[in-house]
C-alpha atoms as a PDB file:
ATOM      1  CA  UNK A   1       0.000   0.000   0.000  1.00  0.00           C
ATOM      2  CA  UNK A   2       2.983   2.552   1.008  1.00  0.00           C
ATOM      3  CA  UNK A   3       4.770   2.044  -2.702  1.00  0.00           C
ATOM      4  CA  UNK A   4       0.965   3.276  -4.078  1.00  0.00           C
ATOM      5  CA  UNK A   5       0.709   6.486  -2.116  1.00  0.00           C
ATOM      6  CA  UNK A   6       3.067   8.264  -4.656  1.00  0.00           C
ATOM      7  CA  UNK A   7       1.507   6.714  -7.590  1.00  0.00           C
ATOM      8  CA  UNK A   8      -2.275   7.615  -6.151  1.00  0.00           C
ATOM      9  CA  UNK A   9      -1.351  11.075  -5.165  1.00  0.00           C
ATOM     10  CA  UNK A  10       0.288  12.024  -8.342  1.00  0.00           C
ATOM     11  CA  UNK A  11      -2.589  10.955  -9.857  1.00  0.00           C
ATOM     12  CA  UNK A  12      -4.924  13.126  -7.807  1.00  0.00           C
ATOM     13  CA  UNK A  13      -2.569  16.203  -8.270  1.00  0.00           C
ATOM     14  CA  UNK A  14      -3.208  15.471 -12.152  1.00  0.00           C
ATOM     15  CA  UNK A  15      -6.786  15.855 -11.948  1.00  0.00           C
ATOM     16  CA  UNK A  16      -7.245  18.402  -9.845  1.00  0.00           C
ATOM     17  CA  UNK A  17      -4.719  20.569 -11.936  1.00  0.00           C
ATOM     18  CA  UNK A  18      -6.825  19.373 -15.014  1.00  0.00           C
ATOM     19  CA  UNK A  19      -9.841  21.260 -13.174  1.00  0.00           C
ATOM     20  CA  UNK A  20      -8.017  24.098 -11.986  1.00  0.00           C
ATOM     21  CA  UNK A  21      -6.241  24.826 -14.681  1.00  0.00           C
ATOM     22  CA  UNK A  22      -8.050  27.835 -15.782  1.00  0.00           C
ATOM     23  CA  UNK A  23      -9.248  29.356 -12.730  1.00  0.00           C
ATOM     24  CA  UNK A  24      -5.879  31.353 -12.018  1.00  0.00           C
ATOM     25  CA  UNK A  25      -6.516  35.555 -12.371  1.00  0.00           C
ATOM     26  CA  UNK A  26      -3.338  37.815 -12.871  1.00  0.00           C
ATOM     27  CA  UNK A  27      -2.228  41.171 -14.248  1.00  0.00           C
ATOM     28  CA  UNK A  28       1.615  39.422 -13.998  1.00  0.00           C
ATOM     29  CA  UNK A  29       3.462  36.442 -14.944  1.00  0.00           C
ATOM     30  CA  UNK A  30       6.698  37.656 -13.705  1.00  0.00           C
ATOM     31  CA  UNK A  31       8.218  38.606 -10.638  1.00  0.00           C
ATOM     32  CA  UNK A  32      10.341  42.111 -10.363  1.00  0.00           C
ATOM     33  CA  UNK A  33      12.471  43.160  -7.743  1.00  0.00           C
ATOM     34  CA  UNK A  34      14.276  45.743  -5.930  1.00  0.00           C
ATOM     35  CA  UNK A  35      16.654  43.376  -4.548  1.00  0.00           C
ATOM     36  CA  UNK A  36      19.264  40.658  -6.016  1.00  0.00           C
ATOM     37  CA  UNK A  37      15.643  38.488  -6.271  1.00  0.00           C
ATOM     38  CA  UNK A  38      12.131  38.614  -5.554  1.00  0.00           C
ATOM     39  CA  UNK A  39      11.614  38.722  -1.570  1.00  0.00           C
ATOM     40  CA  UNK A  40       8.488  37.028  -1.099  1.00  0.00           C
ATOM     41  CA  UNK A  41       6.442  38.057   2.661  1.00  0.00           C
ATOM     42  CA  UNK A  42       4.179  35.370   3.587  1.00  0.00           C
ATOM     43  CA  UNK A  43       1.177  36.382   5.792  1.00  0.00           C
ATOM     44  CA  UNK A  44      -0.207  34.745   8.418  1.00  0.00           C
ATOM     45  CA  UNK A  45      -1.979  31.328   6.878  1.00  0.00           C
ATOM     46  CA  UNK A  46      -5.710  31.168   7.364  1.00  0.00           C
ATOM     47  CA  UNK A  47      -6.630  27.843   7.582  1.00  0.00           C
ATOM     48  CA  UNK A  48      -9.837  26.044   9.435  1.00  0.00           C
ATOM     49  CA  UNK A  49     -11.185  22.457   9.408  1.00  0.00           C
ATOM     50  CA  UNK A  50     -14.950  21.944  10.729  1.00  0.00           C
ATOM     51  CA  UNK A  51     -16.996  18.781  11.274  1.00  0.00           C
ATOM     52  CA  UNK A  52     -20.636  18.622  10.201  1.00  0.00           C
ATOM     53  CA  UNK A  53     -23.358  17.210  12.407  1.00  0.00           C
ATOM     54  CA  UNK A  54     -26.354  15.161  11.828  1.00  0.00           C
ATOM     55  CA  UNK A  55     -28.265  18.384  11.241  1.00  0.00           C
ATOM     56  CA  UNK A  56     -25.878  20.347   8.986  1.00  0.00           C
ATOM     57  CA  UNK A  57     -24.603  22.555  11.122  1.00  0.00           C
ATOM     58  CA  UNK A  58     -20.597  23.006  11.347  1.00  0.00           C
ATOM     59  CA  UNK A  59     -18.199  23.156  14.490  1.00  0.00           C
ATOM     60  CA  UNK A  60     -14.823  24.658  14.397  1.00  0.00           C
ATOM     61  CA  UNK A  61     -12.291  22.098  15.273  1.00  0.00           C
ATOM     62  CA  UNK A  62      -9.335  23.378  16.901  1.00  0.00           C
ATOM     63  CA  UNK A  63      -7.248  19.752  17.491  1.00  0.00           C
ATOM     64  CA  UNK A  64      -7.905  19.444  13.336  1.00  0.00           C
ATOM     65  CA  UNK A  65      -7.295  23.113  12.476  1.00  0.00           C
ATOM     66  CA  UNK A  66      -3.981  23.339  14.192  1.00  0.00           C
ATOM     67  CA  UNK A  67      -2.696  19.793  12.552  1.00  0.00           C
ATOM     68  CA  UNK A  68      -4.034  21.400   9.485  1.00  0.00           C
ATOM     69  CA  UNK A  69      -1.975  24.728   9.404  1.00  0.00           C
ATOM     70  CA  UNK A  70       1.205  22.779  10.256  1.00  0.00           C
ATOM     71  CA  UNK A  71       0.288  20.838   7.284  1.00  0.00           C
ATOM     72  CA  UNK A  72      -0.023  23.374   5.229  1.00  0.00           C
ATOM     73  CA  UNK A  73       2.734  25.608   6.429  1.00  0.00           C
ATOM     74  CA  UNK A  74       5.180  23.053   5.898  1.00  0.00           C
ATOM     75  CA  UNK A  75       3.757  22.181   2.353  1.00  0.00           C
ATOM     76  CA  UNK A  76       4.180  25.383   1.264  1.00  0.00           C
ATOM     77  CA  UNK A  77       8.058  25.773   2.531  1.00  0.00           C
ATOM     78  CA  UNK A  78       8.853  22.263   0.337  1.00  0.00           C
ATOM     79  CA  UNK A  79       6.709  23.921  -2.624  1.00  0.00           C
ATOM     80  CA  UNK A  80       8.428  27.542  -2.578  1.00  0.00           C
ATOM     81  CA  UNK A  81      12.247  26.255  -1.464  1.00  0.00           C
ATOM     82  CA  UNK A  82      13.430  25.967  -5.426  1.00  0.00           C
ATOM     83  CA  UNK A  83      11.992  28.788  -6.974  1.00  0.00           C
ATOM     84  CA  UNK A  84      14.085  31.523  -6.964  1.00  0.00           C
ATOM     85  CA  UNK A  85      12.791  33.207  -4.415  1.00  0.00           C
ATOM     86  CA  UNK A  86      13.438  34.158  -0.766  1.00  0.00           C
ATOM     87  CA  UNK A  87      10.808  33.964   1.380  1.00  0.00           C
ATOM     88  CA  UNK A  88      10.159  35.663   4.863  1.00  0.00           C
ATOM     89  CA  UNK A  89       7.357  33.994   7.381  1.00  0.00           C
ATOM     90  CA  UNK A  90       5.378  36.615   9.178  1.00  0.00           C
ATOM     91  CA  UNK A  91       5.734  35.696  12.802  1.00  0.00           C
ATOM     92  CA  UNK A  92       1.863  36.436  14.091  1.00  0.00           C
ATOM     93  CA  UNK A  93       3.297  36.166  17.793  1.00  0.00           C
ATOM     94  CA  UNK A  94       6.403  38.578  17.612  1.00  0.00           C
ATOM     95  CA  UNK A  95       5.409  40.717  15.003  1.00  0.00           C
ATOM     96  CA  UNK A  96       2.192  41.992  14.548  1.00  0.00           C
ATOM     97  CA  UNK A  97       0.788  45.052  15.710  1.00  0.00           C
ATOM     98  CA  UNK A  98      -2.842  47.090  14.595  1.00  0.00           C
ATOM     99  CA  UNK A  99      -1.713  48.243  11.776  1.00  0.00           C
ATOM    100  CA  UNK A 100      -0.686  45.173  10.253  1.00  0.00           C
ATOM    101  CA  UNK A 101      -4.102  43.377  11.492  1.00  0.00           C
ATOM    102  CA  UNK A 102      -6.051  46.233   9.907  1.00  0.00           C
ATOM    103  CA  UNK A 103      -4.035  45.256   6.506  1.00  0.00           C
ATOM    104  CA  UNK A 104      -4.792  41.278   6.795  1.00  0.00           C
ATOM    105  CA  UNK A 105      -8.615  42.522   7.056  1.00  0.00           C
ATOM    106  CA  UNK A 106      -8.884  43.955   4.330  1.00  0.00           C
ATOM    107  CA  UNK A 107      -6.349  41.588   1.871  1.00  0.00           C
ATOM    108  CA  UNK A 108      -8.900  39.553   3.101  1.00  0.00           C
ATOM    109  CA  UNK A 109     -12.338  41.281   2.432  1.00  0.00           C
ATOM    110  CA  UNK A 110     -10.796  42.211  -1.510  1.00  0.00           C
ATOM    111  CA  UNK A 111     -10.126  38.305  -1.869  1.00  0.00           C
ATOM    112  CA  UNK A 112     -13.419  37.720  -0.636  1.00  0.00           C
ATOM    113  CA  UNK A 113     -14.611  40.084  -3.258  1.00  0.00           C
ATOM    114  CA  UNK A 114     -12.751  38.810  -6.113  1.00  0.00           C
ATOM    115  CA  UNK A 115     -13.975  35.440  -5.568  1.00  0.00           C
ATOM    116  CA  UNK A 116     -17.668  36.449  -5.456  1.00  0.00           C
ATOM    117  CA  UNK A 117     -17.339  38.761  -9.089  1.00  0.00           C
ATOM    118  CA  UNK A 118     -15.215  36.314 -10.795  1.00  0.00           C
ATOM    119  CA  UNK A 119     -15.999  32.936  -9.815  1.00  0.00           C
ATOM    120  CA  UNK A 120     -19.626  33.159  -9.435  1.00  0.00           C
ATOM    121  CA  UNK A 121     -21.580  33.830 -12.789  1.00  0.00           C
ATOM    122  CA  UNK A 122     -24.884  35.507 -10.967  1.00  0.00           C
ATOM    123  CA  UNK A 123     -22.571  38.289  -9.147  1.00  0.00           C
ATOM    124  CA  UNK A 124     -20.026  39.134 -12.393  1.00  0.00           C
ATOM    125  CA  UNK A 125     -19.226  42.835 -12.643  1.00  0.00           C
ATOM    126  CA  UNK A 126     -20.095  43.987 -16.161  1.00  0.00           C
ATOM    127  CA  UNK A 127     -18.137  47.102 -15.969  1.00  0.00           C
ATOM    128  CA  UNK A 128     -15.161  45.064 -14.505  1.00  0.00           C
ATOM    129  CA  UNK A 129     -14.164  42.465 -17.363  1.00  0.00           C
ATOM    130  CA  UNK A 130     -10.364  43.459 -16.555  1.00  0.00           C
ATOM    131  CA  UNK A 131      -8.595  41.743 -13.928  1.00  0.00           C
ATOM    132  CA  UNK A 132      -7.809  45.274 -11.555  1.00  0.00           C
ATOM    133  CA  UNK A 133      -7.951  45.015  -7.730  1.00  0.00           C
ATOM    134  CA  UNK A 134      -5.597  46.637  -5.370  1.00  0.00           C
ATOM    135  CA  UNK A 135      -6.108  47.220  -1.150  1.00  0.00           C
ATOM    136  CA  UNK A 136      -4.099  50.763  -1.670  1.00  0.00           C
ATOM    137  CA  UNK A 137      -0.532  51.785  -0.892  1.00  0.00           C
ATOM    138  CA  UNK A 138      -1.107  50.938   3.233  1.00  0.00           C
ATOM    139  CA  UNK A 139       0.970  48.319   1.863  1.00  0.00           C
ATOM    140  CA  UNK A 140       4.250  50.329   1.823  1.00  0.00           C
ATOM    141  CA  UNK A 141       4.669  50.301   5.548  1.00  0.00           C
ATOM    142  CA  UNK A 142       4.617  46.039   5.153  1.00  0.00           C
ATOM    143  CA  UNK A 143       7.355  47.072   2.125  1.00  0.00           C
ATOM    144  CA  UNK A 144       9.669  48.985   4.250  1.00  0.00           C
ATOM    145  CA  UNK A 145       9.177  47.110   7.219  1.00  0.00           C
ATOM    146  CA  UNK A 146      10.092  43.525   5.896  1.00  0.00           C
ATOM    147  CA  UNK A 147      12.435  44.874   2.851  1.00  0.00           C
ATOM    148  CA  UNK A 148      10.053  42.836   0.301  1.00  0.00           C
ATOM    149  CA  UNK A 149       8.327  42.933  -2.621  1.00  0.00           C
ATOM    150  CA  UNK A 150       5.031  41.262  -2.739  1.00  0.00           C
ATOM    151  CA  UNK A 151       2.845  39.640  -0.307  1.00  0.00           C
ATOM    152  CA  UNK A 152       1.299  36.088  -0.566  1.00  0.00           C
ATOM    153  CA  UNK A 153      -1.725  35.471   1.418  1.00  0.00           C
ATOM    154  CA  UNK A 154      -3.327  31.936   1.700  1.00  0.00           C
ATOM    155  CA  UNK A 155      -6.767  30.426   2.812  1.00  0.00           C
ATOM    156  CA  UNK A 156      -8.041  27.450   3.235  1.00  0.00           C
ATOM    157  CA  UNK A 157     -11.222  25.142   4.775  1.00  0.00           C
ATOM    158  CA  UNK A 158     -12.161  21.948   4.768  1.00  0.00           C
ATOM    159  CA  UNK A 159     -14.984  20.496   6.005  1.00  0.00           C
ATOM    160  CA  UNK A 160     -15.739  16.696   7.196  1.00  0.00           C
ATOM    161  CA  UNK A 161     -18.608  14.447   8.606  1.00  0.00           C
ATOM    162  CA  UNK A 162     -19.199  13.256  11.435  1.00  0.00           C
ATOM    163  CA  UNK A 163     -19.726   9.393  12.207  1.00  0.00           C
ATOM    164  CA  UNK A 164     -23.327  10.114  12.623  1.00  0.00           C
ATOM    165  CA  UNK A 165     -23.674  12.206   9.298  1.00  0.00           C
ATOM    166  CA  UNK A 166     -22.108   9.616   7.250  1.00  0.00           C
ATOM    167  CA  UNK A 167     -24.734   6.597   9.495  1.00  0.00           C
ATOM    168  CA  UNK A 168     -26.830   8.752   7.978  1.00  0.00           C
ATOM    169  CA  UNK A 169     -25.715   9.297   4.499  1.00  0.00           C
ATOM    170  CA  UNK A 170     -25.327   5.505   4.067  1.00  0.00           C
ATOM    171  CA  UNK A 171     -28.900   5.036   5.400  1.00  0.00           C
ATOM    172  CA  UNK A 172     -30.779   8.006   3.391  1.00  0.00           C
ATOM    173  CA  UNK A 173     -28.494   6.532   0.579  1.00  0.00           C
ATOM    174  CA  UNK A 174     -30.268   2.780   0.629  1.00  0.00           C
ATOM    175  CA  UNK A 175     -33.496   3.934   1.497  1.00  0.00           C
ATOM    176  CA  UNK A 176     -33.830   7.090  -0.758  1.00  0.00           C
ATOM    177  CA  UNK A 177     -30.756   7.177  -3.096  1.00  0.00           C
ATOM    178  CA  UNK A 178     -30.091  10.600  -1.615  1.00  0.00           C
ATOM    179  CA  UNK A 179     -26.955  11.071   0.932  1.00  0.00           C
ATOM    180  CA  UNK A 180     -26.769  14.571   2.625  1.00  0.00           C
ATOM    181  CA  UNK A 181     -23.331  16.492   1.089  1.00  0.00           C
ATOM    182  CA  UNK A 182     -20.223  15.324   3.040  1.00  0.00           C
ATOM    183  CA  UNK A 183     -18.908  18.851   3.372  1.00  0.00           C
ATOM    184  CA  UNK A 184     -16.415  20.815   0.575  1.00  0.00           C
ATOM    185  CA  UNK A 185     -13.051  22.012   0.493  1.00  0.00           C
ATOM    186  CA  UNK A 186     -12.222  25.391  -0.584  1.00  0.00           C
ATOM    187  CA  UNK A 187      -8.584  26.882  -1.247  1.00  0.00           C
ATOM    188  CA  UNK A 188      -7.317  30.941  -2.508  1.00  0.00           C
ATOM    189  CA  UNK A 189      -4.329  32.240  -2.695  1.00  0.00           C
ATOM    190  CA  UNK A 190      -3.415  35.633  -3.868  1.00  0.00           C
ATOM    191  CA  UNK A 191      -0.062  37.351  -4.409  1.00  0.00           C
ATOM    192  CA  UNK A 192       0.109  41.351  -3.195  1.00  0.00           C
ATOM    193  CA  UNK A 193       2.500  44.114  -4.621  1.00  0.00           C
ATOM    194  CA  UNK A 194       3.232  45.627  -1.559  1.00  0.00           C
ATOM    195  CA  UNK A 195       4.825  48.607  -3.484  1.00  0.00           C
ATOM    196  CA  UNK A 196       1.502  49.697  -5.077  1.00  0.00           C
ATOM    197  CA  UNK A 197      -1.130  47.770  -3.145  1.00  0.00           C
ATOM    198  CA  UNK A 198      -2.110  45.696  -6.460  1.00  0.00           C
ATOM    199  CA  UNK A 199      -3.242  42.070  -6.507  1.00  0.00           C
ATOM    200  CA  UNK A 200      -1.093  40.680  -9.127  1.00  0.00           C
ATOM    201  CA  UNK A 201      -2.086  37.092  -9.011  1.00  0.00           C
ATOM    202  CA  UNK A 202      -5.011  35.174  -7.842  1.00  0.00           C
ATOM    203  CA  UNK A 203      -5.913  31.320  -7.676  1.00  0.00           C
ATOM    204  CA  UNK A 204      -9.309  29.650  -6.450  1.00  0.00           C
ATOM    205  CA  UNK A 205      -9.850  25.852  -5.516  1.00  0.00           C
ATOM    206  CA  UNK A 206     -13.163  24.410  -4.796  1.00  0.00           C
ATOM    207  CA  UNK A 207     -13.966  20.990  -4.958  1.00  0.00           C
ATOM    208  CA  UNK A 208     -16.300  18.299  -3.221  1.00  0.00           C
ATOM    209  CA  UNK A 209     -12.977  16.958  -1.972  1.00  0.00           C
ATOM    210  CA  UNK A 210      -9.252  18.311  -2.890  1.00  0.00           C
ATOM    211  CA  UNK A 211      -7.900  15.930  -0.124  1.00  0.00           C
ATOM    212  CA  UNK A 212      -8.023  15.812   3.604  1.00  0.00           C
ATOM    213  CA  UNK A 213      -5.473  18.719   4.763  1.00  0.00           C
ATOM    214  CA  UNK A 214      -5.115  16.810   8.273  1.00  0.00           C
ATOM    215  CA  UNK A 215      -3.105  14.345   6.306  1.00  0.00           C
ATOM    216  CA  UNK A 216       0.595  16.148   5.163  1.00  0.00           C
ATOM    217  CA  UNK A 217       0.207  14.213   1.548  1.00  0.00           C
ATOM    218  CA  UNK A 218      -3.155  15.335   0.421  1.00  0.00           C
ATOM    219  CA  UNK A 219      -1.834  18.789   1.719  1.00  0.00           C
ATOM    220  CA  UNK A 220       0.510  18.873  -0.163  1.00  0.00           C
ATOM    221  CA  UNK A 221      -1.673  18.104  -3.559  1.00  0.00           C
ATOM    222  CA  UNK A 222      -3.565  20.529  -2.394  1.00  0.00           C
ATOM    223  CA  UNK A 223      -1.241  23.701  -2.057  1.00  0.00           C
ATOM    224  CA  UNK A 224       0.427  22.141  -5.513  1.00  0.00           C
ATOM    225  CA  UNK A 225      -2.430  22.871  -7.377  1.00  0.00           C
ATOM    226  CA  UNK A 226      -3.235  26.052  -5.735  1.00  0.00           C
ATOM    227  CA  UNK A 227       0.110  27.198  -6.380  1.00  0.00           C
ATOM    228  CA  UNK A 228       0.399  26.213  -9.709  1.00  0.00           C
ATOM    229  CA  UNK A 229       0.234  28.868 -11.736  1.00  0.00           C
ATOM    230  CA  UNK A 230       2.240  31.423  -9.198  1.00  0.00           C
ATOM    231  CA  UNK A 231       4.605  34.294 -10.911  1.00  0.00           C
ATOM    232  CA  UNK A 232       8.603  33.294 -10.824  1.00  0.00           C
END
């Protein structure tokens, strides 16, 4: 079974790319710098894992949430280490102050934005066909603060059943043909140009299931395919 993990995961990277492929929004497909190379800040990951109940309704799990963010955090070091860049970690404990919170808000709130006028149909901007977003320059103080260029920001949730949801699926499933949705798992990513404000690059992910991000594998297929399609 071990020798078919690679062989099974490489598989599901393939796929997922396949459906991913096009999703990927930019203004960029090269990195500039004001150093020897790009200096790449990485905020603060945003990552949460919930179970479902019987009834629907979700619970934030913090023992699968924390395993998750290691997962991913680690991922991401392995998938960034050989491309030319050099990368500095915001420390969330050390480092952060109001300013910088008020920032993560709202890289957070234009993502959120983003995502609703590009990815769903019903909510497209029709005076917005260009790919143009930018949080302003309050970026600069991040600039001069960390001696970087741009700013990559990454969510992610993922969502799972509990024992008695999937009881019930199976049940509903013989009885009905119907099984109440298992959960889904959503990934963005989005790169910032902390010398202008501009987001220069944005990815989406959203499938029924990109992988269980409590297992270091899957998170890494994942983040691959998030990831794919970043600037170098």
């Amino acid at each position: 079974m071990n020798k078919l993990k690679p062989i099974f995961f490489s598989c599901l990277l393939l796929i997922l790319a396949s459906c991913a492929g096009i999703s990927a929004k930019f203004t960029t497909t090269k990195l500039n710098s004001d150093f020897n190379k790009p200096r790449l800040l990485i905020f603060p990951i945003d990552v949460n894992l919930y179970e479902i109940g019987m009834g629907g309704m979700r619970e934030l799990k913090a023992n699968w949430t924390e395993k998750g963010k290691k997962n991913v955090t680690k991922s991401l070091k392995e998938i960034l280490k050989n491309r030319g860049l050099e990368i500095i970690y915001y420390d969330e404990k050390n480092q952060q102050d109001e300013s910088d919170d008020q920032t993560f808000k709202l890289i957070k709130m234009v993502g959120a934005s983003i995502f609703t006028h590009y990815y769903i149909p019903s909510r497209t901007l029709p005076s917005k066909k260009d790919f143009s977003w930018t949080i302003g320059k309050t970026t600069n103080l991040m600039k001069e603060k960390f001696k970087v260029d741009y700013g990559l920001f990454i969510t992610m949730a993922d969502t799972h059943s509990s024992d008695g949801r999937v009881a019930l699926g199976i049940v509903t499933g013989l009885l009905f043909g119907y099984a109440p949705p298992s959960g889904i798992q959503i990934g963005r990513a989005y790169l910032v140009d902390l010398k202008t404000g501009d987001i220069v690059w944005f990815n989406h992910l959203a499938k029924g299931s990109f992988g269980d991000i409590r297992e270091i594998e899957s998170a890494k297929v994942a983040l691959n395919v998030l990831l794919s399609e970043l600037p170098k």
